[in-house]
Protein backbone atom coordinates (compact mmCIF):
# COMPACT_ATOMS: atom_id res chain seq x y z
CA UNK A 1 213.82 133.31 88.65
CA UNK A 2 217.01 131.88 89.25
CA UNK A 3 217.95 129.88 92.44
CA UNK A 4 219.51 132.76 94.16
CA UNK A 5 216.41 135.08 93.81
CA UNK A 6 214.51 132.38 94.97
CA UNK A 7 216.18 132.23 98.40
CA UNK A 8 216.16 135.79 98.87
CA UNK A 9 212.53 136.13 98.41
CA UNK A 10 212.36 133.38 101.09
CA UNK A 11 214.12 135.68 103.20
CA UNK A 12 211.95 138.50 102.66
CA UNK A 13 209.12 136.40 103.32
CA UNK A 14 210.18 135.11 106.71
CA UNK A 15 210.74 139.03 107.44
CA UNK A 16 207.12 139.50 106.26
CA UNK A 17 205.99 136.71 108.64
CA UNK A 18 208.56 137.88 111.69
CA UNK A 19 206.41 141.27 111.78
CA UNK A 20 202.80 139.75 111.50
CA UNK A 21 203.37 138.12 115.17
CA UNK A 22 204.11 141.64 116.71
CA UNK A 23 201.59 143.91 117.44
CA UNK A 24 201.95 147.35 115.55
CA UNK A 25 204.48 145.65 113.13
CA UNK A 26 202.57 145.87 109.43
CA UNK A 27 203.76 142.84 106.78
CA UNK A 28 202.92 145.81 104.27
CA UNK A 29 205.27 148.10 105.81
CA UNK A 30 208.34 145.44 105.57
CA UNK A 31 207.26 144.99 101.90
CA UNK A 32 207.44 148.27 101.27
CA UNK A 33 210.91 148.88 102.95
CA UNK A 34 212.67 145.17 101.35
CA UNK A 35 211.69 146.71 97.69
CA UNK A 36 209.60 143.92 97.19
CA UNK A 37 205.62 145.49 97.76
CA UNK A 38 205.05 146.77 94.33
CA UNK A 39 206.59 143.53 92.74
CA UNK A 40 204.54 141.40 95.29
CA UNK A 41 200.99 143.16 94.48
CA UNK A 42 201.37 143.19 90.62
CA UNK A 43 202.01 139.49 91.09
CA UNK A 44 199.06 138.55 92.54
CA UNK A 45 196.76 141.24 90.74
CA UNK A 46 198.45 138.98 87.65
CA UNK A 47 198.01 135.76 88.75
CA UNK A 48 195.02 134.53 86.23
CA UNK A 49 196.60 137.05 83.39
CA UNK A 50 200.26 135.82 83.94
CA UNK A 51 199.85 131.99 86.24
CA UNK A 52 203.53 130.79 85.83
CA UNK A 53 206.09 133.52 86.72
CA UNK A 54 203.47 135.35 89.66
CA UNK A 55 202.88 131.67 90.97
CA UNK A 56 206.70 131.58 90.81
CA UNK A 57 207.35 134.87 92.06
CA UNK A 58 204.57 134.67 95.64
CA UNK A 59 205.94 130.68 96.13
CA UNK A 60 209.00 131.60 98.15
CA UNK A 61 207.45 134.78 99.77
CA UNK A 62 204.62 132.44 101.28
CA UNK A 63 206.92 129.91 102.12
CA UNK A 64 209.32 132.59 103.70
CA UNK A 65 206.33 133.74 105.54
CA UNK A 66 205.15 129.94 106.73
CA UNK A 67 208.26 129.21 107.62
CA UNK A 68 208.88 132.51 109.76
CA UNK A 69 205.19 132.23 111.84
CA UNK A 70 206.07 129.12 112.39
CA UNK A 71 209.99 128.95 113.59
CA UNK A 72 209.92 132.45 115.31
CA UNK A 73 206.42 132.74 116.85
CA UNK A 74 207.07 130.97 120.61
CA UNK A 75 211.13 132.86 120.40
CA UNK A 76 209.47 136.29 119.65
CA UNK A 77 206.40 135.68 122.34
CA UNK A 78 209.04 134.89 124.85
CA UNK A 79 210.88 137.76 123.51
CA UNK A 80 208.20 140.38 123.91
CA UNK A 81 207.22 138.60 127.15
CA UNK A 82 210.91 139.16 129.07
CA UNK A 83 212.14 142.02 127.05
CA UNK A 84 209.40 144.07 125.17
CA UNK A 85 211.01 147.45 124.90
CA UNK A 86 214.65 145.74 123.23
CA UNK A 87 212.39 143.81 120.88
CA UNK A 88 210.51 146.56 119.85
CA UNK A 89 213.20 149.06 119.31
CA UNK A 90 215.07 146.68 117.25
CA UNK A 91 211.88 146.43 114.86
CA UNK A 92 211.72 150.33 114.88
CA UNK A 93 215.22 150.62 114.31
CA UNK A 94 214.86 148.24 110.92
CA UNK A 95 212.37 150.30 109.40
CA UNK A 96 213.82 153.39 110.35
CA UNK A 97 217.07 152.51 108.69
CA UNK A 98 214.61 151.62 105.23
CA UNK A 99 212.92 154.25 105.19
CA UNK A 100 215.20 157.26 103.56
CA UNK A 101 215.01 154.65 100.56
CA UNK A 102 211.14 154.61 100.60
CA UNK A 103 211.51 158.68 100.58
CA UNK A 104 214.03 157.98 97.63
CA UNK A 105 211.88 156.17 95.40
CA UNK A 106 208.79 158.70 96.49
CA UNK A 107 210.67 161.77 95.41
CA UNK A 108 211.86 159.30 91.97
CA UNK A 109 208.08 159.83 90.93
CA UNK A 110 207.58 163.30 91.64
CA UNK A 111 206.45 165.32 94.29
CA UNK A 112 203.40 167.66 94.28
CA UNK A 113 203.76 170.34 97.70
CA UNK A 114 199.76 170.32 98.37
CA UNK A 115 198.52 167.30 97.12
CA UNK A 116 201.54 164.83 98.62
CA UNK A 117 201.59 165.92 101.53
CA UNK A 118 197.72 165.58 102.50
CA UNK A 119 198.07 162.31 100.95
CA UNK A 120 201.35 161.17 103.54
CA UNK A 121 199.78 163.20 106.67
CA UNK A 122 195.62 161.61 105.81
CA UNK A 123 197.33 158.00 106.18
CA UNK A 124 199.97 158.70 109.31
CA UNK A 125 196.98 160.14 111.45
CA UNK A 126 195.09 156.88 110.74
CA UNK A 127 198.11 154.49 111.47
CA UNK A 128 198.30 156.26 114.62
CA UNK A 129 194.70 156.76 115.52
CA UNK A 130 194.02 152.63 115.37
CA UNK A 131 195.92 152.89 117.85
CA UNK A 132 193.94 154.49 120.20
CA UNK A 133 190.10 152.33 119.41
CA UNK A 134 189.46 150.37 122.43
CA UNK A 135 189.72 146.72 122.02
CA UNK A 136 186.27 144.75 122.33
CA UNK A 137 186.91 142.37 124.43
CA UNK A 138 188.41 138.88 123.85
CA UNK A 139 185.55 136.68 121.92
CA UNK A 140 185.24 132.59 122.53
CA UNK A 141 187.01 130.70 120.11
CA UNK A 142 186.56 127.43 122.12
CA UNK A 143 184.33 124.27 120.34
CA UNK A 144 181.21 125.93 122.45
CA UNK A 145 181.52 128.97 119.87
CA UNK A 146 177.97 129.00 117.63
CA UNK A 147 178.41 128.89 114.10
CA UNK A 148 178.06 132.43 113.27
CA UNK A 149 181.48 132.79 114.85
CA UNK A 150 183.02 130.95 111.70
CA UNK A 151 181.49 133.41 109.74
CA UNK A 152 182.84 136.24 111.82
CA UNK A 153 186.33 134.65 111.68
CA UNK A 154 186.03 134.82 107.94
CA UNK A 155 185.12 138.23 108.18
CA UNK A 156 188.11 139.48 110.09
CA UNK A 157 190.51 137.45 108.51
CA UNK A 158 189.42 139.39 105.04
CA UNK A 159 190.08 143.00 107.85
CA UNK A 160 193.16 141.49 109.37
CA UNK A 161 194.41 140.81 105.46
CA UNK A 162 194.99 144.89 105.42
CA UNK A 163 197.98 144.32 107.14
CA UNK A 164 199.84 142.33 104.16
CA UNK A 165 198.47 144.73 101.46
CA UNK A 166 198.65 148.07 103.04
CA UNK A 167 201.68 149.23 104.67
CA UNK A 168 201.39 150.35 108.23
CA UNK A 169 198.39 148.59 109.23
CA UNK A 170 198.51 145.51 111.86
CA UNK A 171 197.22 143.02 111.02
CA UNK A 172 197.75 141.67 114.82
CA UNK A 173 196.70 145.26 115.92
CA UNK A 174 193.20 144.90 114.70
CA UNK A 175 192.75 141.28 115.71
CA UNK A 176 193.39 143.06 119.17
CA UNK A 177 190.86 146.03 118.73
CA UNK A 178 188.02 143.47 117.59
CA UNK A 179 189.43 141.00 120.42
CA UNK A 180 190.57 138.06 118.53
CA UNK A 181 194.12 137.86 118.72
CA UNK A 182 194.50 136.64 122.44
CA UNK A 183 191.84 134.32 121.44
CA UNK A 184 193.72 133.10 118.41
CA UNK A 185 197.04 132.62 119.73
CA UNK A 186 195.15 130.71 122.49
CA UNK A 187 194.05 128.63 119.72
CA UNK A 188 197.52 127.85 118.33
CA UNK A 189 198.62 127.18 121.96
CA UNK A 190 195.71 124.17 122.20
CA UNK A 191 197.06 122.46 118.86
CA UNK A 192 198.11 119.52 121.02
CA UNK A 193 195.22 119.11 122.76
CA UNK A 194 192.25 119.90 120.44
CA UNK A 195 194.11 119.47 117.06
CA UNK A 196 190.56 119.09 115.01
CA UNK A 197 188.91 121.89 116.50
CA UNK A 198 192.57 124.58 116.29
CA UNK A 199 192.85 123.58 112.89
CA UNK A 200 188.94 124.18 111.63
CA UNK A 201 189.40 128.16 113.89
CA UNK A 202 193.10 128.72 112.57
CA UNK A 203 191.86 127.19 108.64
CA UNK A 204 188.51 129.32 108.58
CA UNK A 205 190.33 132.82 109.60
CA UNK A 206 192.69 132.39 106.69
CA UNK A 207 190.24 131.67 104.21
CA UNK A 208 189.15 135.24 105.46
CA UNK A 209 193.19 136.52 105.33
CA UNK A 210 193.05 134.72 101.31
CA UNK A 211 189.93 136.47 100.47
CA UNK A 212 190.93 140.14 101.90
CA UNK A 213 194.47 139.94 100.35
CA UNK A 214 193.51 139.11 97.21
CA UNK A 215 190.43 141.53 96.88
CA UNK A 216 192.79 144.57 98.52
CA UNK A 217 195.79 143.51 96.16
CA UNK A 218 193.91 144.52 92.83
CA UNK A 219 192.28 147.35 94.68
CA UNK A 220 195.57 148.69 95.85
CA UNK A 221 197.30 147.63 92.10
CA UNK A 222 194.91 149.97 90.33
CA UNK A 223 195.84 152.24 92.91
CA UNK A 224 199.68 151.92 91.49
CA UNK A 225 199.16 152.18 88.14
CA UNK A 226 196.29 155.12 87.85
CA UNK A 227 197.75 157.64 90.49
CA UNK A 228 201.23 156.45 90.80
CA UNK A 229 202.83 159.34 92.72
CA UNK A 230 199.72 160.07 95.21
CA UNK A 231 199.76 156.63 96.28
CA UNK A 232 203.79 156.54 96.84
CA UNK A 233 203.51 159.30 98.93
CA UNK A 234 200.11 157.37 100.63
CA UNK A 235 202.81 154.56 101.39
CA UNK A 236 205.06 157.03 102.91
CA UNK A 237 202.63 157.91 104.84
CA UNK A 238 201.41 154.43 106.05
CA UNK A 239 205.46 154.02 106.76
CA UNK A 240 205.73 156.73 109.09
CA UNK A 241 202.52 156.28 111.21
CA UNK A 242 203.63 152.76 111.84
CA UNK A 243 206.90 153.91 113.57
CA UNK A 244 205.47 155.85 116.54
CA UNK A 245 202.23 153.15 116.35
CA UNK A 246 204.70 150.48 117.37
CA UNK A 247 205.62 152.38 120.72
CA UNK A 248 201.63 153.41 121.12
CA UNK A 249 201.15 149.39 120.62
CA UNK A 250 203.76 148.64 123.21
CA UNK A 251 202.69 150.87 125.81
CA UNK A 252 199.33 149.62 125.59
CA UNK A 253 199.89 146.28 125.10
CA UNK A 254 203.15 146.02 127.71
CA UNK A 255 202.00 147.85 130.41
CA UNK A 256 203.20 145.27 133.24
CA UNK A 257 206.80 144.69 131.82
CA UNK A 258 209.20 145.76 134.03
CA UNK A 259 212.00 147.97 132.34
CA UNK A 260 215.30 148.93 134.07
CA UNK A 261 218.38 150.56 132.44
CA UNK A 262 219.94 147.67 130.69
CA UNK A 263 216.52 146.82 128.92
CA UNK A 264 216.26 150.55 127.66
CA UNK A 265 220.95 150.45 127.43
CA UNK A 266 220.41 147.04 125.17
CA UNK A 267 217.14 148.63 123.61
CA UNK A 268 218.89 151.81 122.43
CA UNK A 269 221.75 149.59 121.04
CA UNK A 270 219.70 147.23 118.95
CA UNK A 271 218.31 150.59 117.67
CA UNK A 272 221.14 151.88 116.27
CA UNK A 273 222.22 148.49 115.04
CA UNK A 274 219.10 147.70 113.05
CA UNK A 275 218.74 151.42 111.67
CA UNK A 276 222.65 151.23 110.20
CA UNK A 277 222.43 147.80 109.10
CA UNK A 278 219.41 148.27 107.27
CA UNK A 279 220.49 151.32 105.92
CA UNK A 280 224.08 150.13 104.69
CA UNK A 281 222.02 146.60 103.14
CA UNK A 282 219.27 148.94 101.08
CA UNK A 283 222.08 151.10 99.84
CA UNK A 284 224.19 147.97 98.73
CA UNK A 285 220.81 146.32 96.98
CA UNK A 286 220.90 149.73 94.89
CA UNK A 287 224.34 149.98 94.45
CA UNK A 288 223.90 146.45 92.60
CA UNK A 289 220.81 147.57 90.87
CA UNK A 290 222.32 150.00 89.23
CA UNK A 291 225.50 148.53 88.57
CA UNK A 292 222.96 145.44 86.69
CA UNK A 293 221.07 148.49 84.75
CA UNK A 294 224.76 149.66 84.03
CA UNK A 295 225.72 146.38 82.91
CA UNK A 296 222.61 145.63 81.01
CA UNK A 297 222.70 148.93 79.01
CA UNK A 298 226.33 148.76 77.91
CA UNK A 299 225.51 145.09 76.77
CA UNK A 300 222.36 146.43 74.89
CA UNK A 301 224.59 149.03 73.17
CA UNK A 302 227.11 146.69 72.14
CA UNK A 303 225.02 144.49 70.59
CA UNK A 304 223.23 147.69 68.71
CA UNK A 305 226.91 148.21 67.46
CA UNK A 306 227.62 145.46 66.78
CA UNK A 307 224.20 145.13 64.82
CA UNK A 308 225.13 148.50 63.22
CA UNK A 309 228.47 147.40 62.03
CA UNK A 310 227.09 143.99 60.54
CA UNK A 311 225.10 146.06 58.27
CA UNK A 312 227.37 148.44 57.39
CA UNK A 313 229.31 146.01 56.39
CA UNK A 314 226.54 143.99 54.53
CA UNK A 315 225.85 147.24 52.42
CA UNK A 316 229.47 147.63 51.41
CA UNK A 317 229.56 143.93 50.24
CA UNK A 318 226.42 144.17 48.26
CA UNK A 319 228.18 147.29 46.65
């Protein structure tokens, strides 16, 4: 991996860790529409087979992510605190713009009327009906928790993990439904003033997020590789339920935040804005792919030639 590639897979990392703060946002679903999901789960299903170049490949990704949680969580909590409904139609707007290339690649694979389209509708009703499971109440995260708790945090760390390895599941949305993610960003929030006990919480529910998302990346891996077209159109899917779940998440979640016409003016704008410029930056990315293929074949000819014409000329000198 060369420098450049390095950088940009920093970049899709930080937009990986930009939509794990926001409820209704899956890190799965930005995989998916950056290109980089498929490459991301064969990595880590190949990380004892293949060490070096997957180690090589998830470095930047997690440091993207890292970097992202922690640089943009307070600006987007503030964000989604004063101005919800802009925030969240800029998000929708991104993956709206991404996804006629998701459809692209789907249709690249084949498409089966019957069988493809129970397997995109199966997943968008589930997306959608998360949405709807009533939350269970915020649990105590505080240094009076009992043990068990730890246990528990491990536990939906490995659930919450569904939200990096399948597209269009939140990982915030079901720390919300099984009432840990007030609780947790509580826990970030008391950093300064209970460092020890933040840090044993915040370490124990991502041994949980390690566990899940490496267990769920193999499963979903032999997923990709057995039934390569059903589980495309499974993504797709996914995708699409995660759209209207982000306005489902926001009504439910935002209830209080007061909207006038220059929220929803600005909102509609920053639409628009992400849907185009996402959409002009995936088509550019292929453009370049293909010009690379292009590039790549016409050198792999010329060298066949050239091949070809060393031993045609061999077999004339031997003559």
């Amino acid at each position: 991996m060369n420098v450049k590639e390095f950088f940009i897979n920093i970049a899709r990392g930080a937009a990986i860790g930009v939509s794990m703060i926001i409820p209704g946002v899956s890190g799965g679903t930005i995989a998916v529409l950056l290109n980089v999901y498929e490459k991301l789960i064969n990595a880590v299903g190949n990380l004892r087979r293949d060490f070096k170049n997957s180690f090589f490949f998830l470095l930047p990704i997690i440091l993207g992510v890292g970097l992202a949680v922690a640089a943009m969580y307070f600006p987007i909590r503030f964000a989604l605190d004063k101005a919800p409904l802009p925030t969240i139609l800029l998000f929708a707007g991104l993956m709206v713009g991404s996804t006629p290339k998701v459809f692209k690649d789907a249709l690249n694979t084949g498409f089966n009327k019957k069988i493809d389209i129970v397997a995109s509708v199966i997943p968008f009703l589930l997306v959608i009906g998360i949405c709807f499971v009533p939350g269970l109440g915020d649990v105590d995260l505080s240094p009076s928790m009992p043990v068990y708790g730890y246990f528990l945090l491990i536990l939906v760390g490995a659930a919450a993990s569904c939200a990096l390895v399948v597209p269009g599941i939140s990982g915030s949305m079901l720390l919300l439904i099984f009432g840990y993610y007030n609780s947790v960003l509580d826990t970030v929030s008391a950093i300064k003033t209970d460092p020890l006990h933040s840090i044993l919480v915040l370490g124990t529910l991502a041994v949980g997020i390690l566990i899940g998302f490496f267990s769920i990346a193999k499963l979903m891996k032999f997923f990709l590789h057995k039934f390569p077209r059903a589980t495309r159109w499974v993504i797709i899917g996914f995708v699409l339920g995660s759209i209207p779940a982000l306005f489902i998440t926001f009504n439910g979640n935002f209830p209080q935040a007061p909207l006038n016409a220059w929220q929803i003016a600005i909102g509609v704008i920053l639409c628009v804005l992400g849907a185009v410029g996402t959409y002009c930056l995936t088509a550019y990315v292929e453009k370049r792919e293909k010009l690379k293929e292009q590039t790549a074949s016409e050198e792999n000819q010329t060298q066949t030639n050239e091949t070809g014409t060393q031993l045609n000329e061999s077999d004339g000198n031997e003559e």
